[in-house]
C-alpha atoms as a PDB file:
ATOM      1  CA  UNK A   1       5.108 -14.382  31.006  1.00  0.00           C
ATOM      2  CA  UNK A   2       3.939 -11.219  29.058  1.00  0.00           C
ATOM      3  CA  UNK A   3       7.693  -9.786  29.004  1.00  0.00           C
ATOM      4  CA  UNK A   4       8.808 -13.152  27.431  1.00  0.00           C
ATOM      5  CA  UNK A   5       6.039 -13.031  24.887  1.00  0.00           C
ATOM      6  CA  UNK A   6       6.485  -9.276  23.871  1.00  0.00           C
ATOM      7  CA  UNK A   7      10.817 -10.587  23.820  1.00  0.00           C
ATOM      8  CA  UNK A   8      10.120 -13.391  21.452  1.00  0.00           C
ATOM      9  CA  UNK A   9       7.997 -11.017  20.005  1.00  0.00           C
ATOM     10  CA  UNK A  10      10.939  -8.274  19.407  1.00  0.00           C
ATOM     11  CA  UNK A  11      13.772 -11.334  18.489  1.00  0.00           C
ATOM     12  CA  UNK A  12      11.375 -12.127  15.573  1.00  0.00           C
ATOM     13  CA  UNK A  13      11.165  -8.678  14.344  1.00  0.00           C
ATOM     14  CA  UNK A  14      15.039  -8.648  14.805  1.00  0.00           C
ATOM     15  CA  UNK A  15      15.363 -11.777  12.566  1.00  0.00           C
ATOM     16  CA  UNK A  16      13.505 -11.009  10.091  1.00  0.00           C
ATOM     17  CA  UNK A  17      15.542  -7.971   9.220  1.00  0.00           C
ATOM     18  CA  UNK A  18      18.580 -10.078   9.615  1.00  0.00           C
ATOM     19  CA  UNK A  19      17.115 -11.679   6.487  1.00  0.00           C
ATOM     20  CA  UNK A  20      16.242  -8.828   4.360  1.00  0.00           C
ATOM     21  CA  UNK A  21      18.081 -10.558   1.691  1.00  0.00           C
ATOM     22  CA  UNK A  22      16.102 -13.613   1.798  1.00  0.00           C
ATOM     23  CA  UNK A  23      12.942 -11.688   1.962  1.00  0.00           C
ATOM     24  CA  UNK A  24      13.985  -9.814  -1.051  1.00  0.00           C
ATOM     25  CA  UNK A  25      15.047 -13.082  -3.037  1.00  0.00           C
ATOM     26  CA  UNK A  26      11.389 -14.398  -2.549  1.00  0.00           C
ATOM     27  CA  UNK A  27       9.409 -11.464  -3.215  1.00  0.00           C
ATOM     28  CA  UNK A  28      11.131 -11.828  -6.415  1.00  0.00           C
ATOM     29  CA  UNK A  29      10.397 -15.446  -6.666  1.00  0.00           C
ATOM     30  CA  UNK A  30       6.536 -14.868  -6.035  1.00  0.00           C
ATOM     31  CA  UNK A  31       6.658 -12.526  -8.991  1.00  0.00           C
ATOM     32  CA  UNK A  32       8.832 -14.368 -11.420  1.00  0.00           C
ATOM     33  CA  UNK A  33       5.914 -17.478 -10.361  1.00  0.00           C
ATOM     34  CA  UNK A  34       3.141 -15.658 -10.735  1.00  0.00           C
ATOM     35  CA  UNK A  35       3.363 -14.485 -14.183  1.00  0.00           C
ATOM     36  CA  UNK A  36       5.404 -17.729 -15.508  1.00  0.00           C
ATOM     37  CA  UNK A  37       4.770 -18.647 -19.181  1.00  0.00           C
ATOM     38  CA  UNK A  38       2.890 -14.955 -19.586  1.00  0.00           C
ATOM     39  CA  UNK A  39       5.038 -13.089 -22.238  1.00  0.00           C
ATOM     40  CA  UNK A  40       4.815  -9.575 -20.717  1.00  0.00           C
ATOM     41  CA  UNK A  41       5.078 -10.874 -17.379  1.00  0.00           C
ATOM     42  CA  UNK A  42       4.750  -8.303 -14.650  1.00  0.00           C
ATOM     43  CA  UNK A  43       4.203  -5.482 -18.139  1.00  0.00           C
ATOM     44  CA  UNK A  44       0.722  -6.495 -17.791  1.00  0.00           C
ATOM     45  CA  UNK A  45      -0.159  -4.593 -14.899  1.00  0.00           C
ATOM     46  CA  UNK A  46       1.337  -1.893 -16.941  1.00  0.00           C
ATOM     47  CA  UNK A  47      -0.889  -2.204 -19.723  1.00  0.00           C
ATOM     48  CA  UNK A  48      -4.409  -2.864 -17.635  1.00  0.00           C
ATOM     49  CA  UNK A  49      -3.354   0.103 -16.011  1.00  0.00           C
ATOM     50  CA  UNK A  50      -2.887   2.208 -18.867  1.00  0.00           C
ATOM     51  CA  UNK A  51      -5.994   1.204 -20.486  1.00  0.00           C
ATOM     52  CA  UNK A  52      -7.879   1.680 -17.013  1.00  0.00           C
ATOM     53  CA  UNK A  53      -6.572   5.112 -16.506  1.00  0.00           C
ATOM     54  CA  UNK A  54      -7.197   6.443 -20.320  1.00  0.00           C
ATOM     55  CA  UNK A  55     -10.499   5.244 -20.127  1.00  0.00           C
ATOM     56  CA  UNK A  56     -11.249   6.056 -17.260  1.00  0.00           C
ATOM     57  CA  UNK A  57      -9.746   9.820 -17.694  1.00  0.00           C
ATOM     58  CA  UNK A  58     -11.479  10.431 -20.831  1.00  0.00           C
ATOM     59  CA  UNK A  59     -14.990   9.300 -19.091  1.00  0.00           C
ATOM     60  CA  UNK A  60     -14.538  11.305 -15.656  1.00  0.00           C
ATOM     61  CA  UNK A  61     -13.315  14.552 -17.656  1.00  0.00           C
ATOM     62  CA  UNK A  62     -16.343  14.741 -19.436  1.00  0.00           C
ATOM     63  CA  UNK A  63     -18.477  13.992 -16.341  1.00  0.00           C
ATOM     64  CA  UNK A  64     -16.139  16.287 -14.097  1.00  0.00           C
ATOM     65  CA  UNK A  65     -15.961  18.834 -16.854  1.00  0.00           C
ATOM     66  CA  UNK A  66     -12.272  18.987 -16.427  1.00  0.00           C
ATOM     67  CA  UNK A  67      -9.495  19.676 -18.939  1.00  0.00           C
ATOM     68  CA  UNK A  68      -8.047  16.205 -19.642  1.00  0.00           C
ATOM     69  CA  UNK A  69      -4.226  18.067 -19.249  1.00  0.00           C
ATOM     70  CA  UNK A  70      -4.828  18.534 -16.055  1.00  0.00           C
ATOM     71  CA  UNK A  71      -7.162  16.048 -15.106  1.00  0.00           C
ATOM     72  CA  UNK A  72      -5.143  12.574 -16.703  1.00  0.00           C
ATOM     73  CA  UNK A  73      -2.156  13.367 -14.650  1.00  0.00           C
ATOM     74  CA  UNK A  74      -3.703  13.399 -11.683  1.00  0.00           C
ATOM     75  CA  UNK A  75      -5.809  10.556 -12.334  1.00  0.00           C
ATOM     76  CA  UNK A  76      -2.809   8.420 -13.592  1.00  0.00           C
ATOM     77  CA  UNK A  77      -1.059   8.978 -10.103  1.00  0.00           C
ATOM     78  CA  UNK A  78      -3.862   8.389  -7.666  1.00  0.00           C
ATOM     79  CA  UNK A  79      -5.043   5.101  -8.973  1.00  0.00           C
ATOM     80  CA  UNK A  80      -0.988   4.210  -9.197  1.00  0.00           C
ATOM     81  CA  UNK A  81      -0.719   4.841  -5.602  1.00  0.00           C
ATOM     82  CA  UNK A  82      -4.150   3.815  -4.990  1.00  0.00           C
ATOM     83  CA  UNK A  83      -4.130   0.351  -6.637  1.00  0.00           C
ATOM     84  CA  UNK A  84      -0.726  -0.659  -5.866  1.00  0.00           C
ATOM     85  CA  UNK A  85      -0.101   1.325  -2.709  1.00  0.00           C
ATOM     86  CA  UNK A  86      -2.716   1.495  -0.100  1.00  0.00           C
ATOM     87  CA  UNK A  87      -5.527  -0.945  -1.024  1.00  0.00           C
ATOM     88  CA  UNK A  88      -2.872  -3.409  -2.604  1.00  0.00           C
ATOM     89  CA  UNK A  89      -0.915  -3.452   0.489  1.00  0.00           C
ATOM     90  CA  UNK A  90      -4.035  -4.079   2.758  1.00  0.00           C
ATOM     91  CA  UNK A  91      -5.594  -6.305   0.690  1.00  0.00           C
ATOM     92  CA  UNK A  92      -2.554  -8.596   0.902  1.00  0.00           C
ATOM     93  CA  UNK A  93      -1.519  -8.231   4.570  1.00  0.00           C
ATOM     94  CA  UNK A  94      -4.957 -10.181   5.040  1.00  0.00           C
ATOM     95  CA  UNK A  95      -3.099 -13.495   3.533  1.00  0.00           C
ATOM     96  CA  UNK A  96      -0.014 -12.875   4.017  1.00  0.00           C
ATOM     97  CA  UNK A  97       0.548 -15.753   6.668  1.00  0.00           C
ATOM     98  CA  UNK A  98      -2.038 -17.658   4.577  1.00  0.00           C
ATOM     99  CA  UNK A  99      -0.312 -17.587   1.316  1.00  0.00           C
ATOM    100  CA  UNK A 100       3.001 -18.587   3.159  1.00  0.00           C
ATOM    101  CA  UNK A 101       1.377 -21.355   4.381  1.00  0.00           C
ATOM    102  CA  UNK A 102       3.692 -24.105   2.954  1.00  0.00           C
ATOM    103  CA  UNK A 103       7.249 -21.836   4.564  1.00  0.00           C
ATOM    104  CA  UNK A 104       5.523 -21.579   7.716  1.00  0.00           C
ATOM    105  CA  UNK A 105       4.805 -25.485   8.206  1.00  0.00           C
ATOM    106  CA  UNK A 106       8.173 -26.518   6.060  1.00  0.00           C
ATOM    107  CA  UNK A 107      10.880 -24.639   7.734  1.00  0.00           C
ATOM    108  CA  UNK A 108      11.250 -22.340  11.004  1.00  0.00           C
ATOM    109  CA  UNK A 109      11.569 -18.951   9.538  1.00  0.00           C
ATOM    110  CA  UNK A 110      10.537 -16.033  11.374  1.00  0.00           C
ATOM    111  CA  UNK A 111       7.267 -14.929  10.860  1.00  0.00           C
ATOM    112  CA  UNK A 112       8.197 -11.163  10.297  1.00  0.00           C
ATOM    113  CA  UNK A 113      10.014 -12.621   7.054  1.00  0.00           C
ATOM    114  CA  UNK A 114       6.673 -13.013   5.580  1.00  0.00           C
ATOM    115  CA  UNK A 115       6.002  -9.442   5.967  1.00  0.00           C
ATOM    116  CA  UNK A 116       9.103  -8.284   4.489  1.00  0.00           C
ATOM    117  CA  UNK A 117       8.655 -10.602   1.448  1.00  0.00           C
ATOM    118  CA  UNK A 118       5.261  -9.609   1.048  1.00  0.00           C
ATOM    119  CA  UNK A 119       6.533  -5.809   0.940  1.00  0.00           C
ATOM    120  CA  UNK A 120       9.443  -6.612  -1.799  1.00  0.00           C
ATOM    121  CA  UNK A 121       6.731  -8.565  -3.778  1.00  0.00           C
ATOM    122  CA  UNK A 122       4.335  -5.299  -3.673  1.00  0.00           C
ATOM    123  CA  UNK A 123       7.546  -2.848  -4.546  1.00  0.00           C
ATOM    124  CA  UNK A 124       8.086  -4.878  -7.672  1.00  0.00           C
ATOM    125  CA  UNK A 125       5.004  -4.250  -8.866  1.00  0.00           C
ATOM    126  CA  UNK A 126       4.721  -0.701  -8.127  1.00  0.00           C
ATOM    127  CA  UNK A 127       7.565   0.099  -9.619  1.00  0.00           C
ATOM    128  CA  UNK A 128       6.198  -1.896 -12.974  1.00  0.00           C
ATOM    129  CA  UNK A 129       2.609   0.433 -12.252  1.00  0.00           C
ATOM    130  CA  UNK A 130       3.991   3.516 -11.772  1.00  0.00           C
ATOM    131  CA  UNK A 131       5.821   3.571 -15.434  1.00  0.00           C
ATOM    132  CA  UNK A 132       2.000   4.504 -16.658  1.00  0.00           C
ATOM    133  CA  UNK A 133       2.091   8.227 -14.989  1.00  0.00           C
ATOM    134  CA  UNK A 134       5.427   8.387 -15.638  1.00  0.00           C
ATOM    135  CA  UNK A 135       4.680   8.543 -19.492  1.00  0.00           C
ATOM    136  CA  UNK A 136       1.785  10.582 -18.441  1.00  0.00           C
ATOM    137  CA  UNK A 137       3.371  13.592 -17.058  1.00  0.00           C
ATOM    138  CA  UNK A 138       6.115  12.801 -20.011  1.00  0.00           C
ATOM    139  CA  UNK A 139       3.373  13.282 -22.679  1.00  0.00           C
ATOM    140  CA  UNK A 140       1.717  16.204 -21.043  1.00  0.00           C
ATOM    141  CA  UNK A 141       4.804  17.803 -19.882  1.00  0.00           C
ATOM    142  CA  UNK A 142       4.726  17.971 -16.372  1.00  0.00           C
ATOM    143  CA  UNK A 143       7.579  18.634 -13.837  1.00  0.00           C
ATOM    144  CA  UNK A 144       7.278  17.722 -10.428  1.00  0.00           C
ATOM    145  CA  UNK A 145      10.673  18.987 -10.024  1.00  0.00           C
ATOM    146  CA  UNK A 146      13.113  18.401  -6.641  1.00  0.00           C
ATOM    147  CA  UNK A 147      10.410  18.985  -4.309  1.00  0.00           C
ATOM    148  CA  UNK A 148       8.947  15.510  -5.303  1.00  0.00           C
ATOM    149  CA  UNK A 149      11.352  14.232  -3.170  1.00  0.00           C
ATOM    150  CA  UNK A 150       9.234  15.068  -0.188  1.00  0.00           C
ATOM    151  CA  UNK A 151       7.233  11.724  -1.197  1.00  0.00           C
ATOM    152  CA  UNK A 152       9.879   9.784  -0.383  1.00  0.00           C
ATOM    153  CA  UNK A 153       9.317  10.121   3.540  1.00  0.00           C
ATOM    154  CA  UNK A 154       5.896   9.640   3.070  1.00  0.00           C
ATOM    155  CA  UNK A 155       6.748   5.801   1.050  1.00  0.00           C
ATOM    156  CA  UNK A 156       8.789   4.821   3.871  1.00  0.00           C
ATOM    157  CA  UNK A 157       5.951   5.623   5.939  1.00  0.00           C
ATOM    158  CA  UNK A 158       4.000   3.386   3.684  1.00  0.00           C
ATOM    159  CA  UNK A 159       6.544   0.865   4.013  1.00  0.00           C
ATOM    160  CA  UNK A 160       6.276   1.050   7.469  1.00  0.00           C
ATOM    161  CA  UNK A 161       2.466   0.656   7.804  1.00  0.00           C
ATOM    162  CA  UNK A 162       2.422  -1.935   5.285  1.00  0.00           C
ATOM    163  CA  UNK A 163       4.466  -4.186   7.655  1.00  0.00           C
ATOM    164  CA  UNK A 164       2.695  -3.499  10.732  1.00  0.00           C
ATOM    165  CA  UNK A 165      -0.213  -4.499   8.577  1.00  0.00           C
ATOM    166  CA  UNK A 166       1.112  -7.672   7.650  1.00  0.00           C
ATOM    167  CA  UNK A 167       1.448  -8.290  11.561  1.00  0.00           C
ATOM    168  CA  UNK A 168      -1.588  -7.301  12.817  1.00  0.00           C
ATOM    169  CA  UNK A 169      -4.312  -8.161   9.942  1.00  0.00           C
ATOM    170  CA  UNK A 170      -1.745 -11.217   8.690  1.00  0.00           C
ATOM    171  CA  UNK A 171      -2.484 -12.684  11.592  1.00  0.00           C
ATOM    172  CA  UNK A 172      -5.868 -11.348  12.220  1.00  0.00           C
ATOM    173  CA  UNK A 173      -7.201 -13.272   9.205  1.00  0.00           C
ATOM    174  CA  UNK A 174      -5.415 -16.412   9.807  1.00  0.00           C
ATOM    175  CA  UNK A 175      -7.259 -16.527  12.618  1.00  0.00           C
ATOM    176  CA  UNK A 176     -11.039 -15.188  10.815  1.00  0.00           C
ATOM    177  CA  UNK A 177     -10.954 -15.782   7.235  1.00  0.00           C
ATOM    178  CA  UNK A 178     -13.767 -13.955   7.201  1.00  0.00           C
ATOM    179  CA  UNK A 179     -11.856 -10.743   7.181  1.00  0.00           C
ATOM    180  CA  UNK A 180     -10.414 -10.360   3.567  1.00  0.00           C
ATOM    181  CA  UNK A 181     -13.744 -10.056   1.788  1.00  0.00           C
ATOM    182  CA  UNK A 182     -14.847  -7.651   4.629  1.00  0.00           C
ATOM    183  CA  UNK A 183     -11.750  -5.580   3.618  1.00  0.00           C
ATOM    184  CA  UNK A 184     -11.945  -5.761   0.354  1.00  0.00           C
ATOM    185  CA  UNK A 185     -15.455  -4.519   0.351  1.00  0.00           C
ATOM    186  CA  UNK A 186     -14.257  -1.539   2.988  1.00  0.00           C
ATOM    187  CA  UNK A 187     -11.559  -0.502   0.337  1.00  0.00           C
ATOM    188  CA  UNK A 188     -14.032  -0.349  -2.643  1.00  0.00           C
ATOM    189  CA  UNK A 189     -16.290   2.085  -0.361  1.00  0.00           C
ATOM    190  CA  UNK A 190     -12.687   3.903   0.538  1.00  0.00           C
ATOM    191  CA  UNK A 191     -11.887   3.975  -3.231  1.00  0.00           C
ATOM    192  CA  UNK A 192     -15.289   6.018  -3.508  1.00  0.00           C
ATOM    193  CA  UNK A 193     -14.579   8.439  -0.285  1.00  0.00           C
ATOM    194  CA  UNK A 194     -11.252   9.022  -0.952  1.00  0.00           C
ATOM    195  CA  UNK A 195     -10.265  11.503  -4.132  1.00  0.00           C
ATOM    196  CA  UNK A 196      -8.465   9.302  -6.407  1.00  0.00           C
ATOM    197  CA  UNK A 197     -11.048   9.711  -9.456  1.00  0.00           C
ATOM    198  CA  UNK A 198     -12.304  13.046  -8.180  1.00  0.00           C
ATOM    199  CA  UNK A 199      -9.704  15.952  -7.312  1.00  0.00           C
ATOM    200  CA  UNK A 200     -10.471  17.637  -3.210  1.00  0.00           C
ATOM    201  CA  UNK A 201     -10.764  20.987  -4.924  1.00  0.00           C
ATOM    202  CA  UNK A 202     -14.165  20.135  -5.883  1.00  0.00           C
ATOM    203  CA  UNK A 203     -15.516  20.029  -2.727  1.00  0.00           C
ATOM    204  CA  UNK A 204     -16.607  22.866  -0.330  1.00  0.00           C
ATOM    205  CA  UNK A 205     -13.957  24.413   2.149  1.00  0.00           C
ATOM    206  CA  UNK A 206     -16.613  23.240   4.848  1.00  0.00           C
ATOM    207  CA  UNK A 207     -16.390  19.587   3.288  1.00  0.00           C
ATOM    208  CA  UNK A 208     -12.844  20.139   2.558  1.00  0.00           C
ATOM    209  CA  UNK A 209     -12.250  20.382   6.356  1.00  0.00           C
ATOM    210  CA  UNK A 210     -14.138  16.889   7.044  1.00  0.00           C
ATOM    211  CA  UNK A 211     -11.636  15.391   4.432  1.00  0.00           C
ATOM    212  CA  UNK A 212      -9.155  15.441   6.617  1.00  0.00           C
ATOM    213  CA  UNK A 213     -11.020  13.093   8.845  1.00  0.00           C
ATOM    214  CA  UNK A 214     -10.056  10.172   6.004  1.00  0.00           C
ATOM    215  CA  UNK A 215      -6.687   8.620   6.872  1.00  0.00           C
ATOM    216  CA  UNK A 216      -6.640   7.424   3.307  1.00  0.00           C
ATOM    217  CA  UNK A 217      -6.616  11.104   1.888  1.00  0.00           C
ATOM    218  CA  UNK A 218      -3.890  11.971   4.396  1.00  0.00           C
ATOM    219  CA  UNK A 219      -1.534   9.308   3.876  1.00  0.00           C
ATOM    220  CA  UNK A 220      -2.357   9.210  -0.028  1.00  0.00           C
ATOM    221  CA  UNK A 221      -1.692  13.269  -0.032  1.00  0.00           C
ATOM    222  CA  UNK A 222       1.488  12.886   1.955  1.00  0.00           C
ATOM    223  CA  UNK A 223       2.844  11.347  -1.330  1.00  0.00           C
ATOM    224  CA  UNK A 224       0.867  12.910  -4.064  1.00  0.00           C
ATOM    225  CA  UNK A 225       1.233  16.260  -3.276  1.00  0.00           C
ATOM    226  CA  UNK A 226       4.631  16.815  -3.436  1.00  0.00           C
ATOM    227  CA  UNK A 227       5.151  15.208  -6.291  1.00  0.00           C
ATOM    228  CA  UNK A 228       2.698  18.202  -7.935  1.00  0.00           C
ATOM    229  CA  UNK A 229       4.596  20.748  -6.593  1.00  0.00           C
ATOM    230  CA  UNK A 230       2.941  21.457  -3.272  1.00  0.00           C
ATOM    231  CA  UNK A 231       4.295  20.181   0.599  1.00  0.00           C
ATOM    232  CA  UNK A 232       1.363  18.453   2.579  1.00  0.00           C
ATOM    233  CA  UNK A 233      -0.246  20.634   5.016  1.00  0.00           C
ATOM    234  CA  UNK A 234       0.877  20.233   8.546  1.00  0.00           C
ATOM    235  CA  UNK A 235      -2.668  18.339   9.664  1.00  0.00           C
ATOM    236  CA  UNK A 236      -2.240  15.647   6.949  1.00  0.00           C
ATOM    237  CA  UNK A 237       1.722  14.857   8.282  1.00  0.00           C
ATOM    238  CA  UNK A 238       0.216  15.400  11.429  1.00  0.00           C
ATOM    239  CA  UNK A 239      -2.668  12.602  11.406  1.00  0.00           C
ATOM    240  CA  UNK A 240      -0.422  10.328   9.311  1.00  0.00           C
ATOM    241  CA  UNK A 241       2.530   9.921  11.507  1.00  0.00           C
ATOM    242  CA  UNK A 242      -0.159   9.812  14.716  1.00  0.00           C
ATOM    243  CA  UNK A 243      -2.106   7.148  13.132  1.00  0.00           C
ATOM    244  CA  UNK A 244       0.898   5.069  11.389  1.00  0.00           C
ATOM    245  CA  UNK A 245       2.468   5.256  14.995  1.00  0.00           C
ATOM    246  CA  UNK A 246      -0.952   3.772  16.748  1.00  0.00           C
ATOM    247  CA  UNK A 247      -1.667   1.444  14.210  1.00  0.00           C
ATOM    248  CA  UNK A 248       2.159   0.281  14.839  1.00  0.00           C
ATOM    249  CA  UNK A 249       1.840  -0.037  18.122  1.00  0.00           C
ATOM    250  CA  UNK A 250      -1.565  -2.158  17.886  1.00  0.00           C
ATOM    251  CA  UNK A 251      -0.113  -4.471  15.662  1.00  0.00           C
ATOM    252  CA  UNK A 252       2.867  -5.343  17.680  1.00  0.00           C
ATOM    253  CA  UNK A 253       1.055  -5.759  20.755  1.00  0.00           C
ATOM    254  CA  UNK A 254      -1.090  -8.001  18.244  1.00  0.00           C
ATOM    255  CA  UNK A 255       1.417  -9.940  16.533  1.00  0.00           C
ATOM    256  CA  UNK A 256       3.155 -10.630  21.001  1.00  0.00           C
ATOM    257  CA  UNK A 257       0.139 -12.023  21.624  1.00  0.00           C
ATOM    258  CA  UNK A 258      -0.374 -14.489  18.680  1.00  0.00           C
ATOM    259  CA  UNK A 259       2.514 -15.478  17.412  1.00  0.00           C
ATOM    260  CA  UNK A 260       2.554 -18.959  19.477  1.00  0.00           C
ATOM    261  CA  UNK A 261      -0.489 -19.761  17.530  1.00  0.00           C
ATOM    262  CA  UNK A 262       0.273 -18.408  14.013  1.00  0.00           C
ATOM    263  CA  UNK A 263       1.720 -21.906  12.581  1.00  0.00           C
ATOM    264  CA  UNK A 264      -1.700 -23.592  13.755  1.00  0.00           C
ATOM    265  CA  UNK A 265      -3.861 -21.188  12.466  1.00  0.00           C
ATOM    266  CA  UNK A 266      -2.915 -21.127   8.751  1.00  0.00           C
END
């Protein structure tokens, strides 16, 4: 019974790729729907974000006594990747068999097509997000040069964890809908933790060491770093790929055992 379960399991993985093209055609959809009749459309993440970060920037300079050329670039990425990459990502993996509701019940698509949709939904708007440091490092006149293409790995690895996410909290919540707020309360405390507004040379090599203990610093560094000019350190690709292959792992096992139940649950 379990190998069946774990095989139906794997076939819906396997279909769901199949229809990468589908998945990509309503991630667009969702985006083109959600900012219908808005002028900018998706542009307006651009803007909130611009006026977050200069505001922000100017504010936390003064309180970090930081120079702002050093300090805006930095601050423009992190909440970029912050915003739209990790919490974004999380936040929406709690509904993402929720919001599908109406698919789900309608036709027989496999659920891992969700996931996938959900995923080209979040690129689009990352890729509208990260025009904001882009003009940043523009204005101030910083390279990140070839060795920015280290990040890249680290995206797919994103990527990756963002669709085992899908899987396991997806269908976690549909279950508990009292989940999402939980999360989204655990992020804001993770937003605090983590150094998005505040740079990890501030702190003491002693608290520099417990850092590492964050998996949202390691995965956020595997991607930031780089693109400043620097490879991660061997603990932070270390902890990353460890815990983005557990947290794969769980989630499958997850997803095999409650899959049957996923169409009655949202």
């Amino acid at each position: 019974m379990s190998q069946s379960r774990y095989a139906r399991a794997w076939d819906d993985l396997a279909s769901g790729l199949r229809s990468w093209r589908l998945a990509a055609t309503l991630g667009w959809t969702d985006v083109r729907l959600r900012y219908r009749g808005s002028v900018l459309g998706p542009f307006w993440l651009t803007l909130s974000a611009l006026v977050m970060v200069v505001s922000m920037g100017v504010i936390y300079a003064r309180l970090f006594h930081m120079n702002l050329r050093e300090y805006l670039p930095f601050l423009s990425l992190s909440m970029a990747l912050w915003q739209v990459g990790l919490s974004s990502l999380l936040l929406e993996s709690c509904t993402c068999f929720i919001d599908a509701e109406a698919s789900i019940h309608a036709m027989k698509l496999p659920f891992s097509l969700q996931a996938l949709r959900l995923l080209v939904r979040n690129a689009i708007v990352f890729a509208h997000s990260i025009v904001v440091p882009i003009g940043v490092f523009m204005i101030y006149g910083v390279t990140p040069g070839l060795i920015s293409l280290v990040s890249l790995p680290g995206l797919a690895l994103w990527m990756i964890d963002g669709f085992a996410s899908c899987l396991l909290l997806g269908a976690l919540c549909a279950r508990f809908r009292d989940i999402p707020p939980i999360m989204g309360a655990f992020l804001q405390i993770a937003f605090y933790v983590t150094p998005i507004i505040w740079k990890p040379s501030q702190l003491s090599p002693h608290q520099s060491a417990l850092l590492m203990l964050n998996p949202f610093y390691d995965l956020l560094e595997l991607v930031r770093a780089p693109i400043f000019g620097t490879l991660p350190s061997l603990p932070v690709v270390m902890i990353s790929v460890g815990l983005s292959a557990f947290w794969c792992v769980i989630a499958f096992l997850f997803f095999a055992r409650t899959r049957a139940r996923l169409a009655f649950w949202v």
